[in-house]
N, C-alpha and C. Protein backbone atom coordinates (compact mmCIF):
# COMPACT_ATOMS: atom_id res chain seq x y z
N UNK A 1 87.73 182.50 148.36
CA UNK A 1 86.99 182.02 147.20
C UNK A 1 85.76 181.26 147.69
N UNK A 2 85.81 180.17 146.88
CA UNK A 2 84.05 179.64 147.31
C UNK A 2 84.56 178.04 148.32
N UNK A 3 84.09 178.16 149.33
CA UNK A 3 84.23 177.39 150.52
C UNK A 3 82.81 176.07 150.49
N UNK A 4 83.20 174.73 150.08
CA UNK A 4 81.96 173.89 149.26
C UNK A 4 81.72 173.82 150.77
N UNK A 5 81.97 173.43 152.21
CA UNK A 5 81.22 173.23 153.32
C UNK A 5 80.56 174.45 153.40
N UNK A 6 80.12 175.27 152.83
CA UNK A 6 79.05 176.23 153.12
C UNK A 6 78.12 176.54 151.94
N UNK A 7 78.15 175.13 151.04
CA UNK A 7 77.25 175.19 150.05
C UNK A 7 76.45 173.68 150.50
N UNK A 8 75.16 173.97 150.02
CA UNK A 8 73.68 172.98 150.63
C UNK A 8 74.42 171.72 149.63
N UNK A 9 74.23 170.49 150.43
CA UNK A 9 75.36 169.45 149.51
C UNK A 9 74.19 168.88 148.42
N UNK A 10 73.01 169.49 147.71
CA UNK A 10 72.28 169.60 146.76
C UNK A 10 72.94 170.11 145.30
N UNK A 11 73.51 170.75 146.14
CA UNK A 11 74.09 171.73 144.76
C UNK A 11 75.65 171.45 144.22
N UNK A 12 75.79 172.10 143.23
CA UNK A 12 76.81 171.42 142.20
C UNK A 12 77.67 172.42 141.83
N UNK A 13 78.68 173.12 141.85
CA UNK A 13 79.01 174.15 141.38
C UNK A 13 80.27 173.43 140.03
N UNK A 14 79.80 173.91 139.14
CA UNK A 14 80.38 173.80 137.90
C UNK A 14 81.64 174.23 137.33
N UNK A 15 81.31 175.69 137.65
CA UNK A 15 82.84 176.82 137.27
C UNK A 15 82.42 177.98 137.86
N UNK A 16 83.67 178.87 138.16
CA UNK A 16 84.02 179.59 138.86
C UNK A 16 85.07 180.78 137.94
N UNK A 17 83.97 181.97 138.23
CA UNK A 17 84.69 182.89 137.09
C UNK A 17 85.32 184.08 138.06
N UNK A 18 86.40 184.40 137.71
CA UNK A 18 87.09 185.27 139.11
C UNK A 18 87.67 186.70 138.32
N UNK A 19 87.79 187.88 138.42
CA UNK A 19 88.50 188.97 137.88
C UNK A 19 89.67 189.11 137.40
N UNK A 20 89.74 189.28 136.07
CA UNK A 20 91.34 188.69 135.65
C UNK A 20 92.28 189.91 136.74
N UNK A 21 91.65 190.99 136.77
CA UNK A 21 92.79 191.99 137.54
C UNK A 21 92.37 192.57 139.04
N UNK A 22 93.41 192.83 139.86
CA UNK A 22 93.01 192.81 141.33
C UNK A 22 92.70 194.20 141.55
N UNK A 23 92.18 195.58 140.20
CA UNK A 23 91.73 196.48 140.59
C UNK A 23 90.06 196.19 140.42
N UNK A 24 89.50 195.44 139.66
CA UNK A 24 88.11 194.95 139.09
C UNK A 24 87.74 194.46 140.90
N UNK A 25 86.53 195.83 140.82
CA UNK A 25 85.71 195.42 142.08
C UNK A 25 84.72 194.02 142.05
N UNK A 26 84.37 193.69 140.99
CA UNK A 26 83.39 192.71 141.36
C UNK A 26 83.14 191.59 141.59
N UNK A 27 82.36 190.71 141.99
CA UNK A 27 82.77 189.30 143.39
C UNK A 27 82.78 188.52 141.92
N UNK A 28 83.64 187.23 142.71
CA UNK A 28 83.54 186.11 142.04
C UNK A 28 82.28 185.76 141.28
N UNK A 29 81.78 185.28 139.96
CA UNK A 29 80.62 184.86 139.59
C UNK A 29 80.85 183.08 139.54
N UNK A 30 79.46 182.16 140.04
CA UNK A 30 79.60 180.34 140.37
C UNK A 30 78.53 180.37 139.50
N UNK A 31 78.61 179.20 138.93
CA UNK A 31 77.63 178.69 138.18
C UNK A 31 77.01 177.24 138.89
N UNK A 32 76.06 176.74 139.53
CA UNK A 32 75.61 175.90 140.26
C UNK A 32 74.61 175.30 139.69
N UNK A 33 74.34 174.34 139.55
CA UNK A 33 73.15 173.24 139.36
C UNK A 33 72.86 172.38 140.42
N UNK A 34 71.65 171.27 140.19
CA UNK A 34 71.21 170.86 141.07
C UNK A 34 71.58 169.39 140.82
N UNK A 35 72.25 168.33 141.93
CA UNK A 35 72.46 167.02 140.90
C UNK A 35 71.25 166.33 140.97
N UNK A 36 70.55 166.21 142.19
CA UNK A 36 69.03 165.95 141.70
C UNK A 36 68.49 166.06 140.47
N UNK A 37 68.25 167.22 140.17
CA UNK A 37 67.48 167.76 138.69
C UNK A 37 68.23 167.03 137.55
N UNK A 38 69.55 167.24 137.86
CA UNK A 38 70.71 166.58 136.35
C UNK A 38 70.26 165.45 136.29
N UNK A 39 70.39 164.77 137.68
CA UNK A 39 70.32 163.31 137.07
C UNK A 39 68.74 162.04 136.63
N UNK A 40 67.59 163.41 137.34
CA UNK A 40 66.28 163.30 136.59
C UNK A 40 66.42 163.56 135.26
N UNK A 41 66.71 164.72 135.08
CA UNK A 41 66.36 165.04 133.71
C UNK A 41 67.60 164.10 132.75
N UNK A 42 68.81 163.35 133.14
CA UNK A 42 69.37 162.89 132.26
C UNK A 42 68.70 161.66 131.96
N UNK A 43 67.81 161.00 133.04
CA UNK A 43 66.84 159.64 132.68
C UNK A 43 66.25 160.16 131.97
N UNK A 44 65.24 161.31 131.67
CA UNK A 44 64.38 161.25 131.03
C UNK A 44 64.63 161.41 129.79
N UNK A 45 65.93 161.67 129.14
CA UNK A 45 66.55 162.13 127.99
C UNK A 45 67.04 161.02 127.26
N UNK A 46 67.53 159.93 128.25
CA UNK A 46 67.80 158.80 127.88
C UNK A 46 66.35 157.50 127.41
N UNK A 47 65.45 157.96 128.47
CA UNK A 47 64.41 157.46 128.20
C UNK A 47 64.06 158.13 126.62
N UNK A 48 64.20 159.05 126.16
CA UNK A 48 63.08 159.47 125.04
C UNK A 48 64.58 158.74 124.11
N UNK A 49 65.73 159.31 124.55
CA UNK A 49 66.36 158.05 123.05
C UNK A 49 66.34 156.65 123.28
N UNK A 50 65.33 156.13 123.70
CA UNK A 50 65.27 154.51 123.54
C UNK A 50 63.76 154.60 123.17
N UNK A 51 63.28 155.34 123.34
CA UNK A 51 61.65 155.18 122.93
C UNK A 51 61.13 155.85 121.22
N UNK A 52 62.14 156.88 120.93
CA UNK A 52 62.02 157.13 119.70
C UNK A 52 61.97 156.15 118.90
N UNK A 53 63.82 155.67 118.46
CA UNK A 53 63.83 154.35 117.57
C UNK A 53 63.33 153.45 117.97
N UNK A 54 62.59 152.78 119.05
CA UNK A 54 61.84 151.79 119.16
C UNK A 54 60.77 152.22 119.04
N UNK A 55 59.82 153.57 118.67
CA UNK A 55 58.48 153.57 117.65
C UNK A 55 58.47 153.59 116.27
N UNK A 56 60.06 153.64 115.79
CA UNK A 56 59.83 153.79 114.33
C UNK A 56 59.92 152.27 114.49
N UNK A 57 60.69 151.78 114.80
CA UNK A 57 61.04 150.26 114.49
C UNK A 57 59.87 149.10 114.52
N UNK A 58 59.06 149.75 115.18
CA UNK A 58 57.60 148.92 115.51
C UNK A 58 56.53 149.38 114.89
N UNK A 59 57.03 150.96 114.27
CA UNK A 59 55.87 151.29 113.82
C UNK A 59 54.48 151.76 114.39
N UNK A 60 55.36 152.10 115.31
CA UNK A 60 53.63 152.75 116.37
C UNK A 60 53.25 153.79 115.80
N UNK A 61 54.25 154.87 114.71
CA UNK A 61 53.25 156.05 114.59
C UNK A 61 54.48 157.03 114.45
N UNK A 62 54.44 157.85 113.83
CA UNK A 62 54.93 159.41 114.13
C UNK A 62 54.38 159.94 115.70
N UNK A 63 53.31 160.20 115.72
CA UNK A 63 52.88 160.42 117.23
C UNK A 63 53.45 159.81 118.58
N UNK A 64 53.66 159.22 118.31
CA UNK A 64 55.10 158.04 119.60
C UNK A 64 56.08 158.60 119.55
N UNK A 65 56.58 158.69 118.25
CA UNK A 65 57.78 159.30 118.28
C UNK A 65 58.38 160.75 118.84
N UNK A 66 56.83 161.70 118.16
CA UNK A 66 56.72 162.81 118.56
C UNK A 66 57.01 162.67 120.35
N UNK A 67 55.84 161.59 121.20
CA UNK A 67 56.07 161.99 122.88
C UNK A 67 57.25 161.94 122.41
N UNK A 68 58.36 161.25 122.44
CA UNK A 68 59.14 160.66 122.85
C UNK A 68 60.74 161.85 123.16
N UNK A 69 60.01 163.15 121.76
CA UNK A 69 60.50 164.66 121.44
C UNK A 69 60.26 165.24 123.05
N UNK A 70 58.97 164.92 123.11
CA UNK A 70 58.36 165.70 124.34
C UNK A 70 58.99 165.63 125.82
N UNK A 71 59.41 163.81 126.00
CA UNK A 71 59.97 163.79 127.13
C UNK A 71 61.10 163.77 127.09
N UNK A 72 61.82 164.39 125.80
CA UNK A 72 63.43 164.92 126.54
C UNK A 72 63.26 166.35 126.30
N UNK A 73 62.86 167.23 125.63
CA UNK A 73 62.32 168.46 126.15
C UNK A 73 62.11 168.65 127.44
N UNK A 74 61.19 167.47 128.24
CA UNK A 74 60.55 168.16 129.56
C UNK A 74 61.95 167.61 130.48
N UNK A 75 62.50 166.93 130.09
CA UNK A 75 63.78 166.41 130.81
C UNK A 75 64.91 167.78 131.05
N UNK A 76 65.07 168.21 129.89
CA UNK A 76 65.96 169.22 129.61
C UNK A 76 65.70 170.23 130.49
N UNK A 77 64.17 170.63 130.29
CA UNK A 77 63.71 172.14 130.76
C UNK A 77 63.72 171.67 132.82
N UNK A 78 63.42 170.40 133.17
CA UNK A 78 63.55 170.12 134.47
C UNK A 78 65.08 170.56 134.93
N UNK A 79 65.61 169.52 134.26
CA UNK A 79 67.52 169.43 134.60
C UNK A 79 67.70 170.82 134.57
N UNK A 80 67.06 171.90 133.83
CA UNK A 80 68.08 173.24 134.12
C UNK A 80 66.75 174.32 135.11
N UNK A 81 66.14 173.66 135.97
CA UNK A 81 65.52 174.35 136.55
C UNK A 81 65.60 174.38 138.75
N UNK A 82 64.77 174.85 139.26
CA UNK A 82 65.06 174.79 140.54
C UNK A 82 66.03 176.05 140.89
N UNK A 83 67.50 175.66 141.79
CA UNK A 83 67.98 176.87 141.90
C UNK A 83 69.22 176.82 140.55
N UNK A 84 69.18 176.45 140.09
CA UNK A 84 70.38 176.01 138.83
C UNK A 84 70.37 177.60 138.21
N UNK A 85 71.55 177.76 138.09
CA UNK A 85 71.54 179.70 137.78
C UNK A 85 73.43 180.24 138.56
N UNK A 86 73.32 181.28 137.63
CA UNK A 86 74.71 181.86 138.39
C UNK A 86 74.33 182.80 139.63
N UNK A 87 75.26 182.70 140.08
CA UNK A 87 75.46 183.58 141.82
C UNK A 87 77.06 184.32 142.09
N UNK A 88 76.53 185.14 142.47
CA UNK A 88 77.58 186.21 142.76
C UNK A 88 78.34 184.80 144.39
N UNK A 89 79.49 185.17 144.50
CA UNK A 89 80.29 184.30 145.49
C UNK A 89 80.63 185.62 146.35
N UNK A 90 80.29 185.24 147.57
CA UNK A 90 80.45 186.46 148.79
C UNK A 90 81.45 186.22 149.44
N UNK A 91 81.66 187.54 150.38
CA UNK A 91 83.14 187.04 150.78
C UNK A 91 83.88 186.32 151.91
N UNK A 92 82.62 185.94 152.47
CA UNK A 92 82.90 184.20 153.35
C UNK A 92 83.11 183.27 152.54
N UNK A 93 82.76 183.23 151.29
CA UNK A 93 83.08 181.85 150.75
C UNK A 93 81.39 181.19 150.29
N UNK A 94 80.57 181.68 150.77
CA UNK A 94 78.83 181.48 150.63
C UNK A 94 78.79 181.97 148.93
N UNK A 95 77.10 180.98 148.52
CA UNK A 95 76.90 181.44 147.27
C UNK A 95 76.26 183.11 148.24
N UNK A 96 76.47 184.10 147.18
CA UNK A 96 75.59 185.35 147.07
C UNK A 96 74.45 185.42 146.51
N UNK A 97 74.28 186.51 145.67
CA UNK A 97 73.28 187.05 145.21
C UNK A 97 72.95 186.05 143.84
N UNK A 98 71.79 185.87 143.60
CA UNK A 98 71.08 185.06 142.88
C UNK A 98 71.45 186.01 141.41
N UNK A 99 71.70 185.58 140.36
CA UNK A 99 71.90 186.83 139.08
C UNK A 99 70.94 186.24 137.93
N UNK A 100 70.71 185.23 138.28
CA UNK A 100 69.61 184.09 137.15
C UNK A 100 70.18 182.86 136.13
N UNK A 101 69.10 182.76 135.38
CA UNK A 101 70.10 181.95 134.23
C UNK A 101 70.79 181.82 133.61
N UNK A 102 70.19 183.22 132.93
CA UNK A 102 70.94 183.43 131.44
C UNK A 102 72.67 183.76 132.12
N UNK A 103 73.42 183.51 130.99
CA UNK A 103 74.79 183.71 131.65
C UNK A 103 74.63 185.35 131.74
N UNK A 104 75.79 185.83 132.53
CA UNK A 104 75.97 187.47 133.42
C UNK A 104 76.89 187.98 131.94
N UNK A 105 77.24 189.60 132.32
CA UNK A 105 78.86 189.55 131.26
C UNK A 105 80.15 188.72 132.24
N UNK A 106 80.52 188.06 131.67
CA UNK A 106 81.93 187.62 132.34
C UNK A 106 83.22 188.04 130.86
N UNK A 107 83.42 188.84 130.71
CA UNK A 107 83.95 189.68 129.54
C UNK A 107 85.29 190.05 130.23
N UNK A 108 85.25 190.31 131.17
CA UNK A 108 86.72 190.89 132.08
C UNK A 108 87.28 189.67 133.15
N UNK A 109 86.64 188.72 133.13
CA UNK A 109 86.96 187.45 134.21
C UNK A 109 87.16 186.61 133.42
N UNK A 110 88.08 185.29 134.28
CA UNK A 110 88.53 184.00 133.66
C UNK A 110 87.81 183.17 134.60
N UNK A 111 87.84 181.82 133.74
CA UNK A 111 86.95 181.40 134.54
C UNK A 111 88.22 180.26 135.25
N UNK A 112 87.92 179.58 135.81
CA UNK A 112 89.00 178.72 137.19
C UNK A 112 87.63 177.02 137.39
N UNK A 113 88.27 176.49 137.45
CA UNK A 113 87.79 175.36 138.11
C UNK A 113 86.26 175.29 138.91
N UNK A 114 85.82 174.26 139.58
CA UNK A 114 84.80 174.50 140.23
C UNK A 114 84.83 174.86 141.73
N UNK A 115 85.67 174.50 142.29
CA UNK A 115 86.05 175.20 143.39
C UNK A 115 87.52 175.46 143.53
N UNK A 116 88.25 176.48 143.58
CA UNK A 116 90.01 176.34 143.19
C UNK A 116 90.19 176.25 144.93
């Protein structure tokens, strides 16, 4: 399965989706993020909910409030960027093949823990 001493200690692996049946050829699918990125983009998310209600409350403006939309948007779109994406799991135990963001089909697999 997936062996974490041969993953960059950057990365995060989340869950781990494996073939419900042992005739299904295809590799393990990992879902990985970056904790760097998570834990930027969770300041900045936290930052925009303390800066919202403190422009209505003061009255700075709709426009304050609006950034305030803006920097947990840009928080969000950071936190899920970099190598953050699913990967095929090879059969040393290494992430594989890069498959992207969007989730893969995992329709015939269960998913298991983050590293079982």
């Amino acid at each position: 399965m997936l062996d974490r001493s041969k993953i960059s200690a950057g990365l995060v692996v989340h869950r781990v989706w494996v073939p419900q049946h042992a005739s299904d050829l295809r590799r393990p699918i990992a879902y990985v993020g970056e904790r760097r990125r998570r834990v930027i983009g969770a300041a900045l998310l936290a930052l925009a909910v303390i800066l919202a209600p403190a422009a209505m409350v003061v009255g700075a403006g709709f426009w304050f409030a609006f950034a305030s939309l803006l920097i947990a948007w840009a928080g969000v779109g950071y936190a899920g960027g970099g190598r953050t994406g699913y990967y095929e799991v090879g059969a040393d135990g290494t992430l594989g093949r890069y498959l992207g963001r969007s989730r893969p089909d995992l329709g015939s697999m269960r998913a298991s823990g983050p590293c079982p």
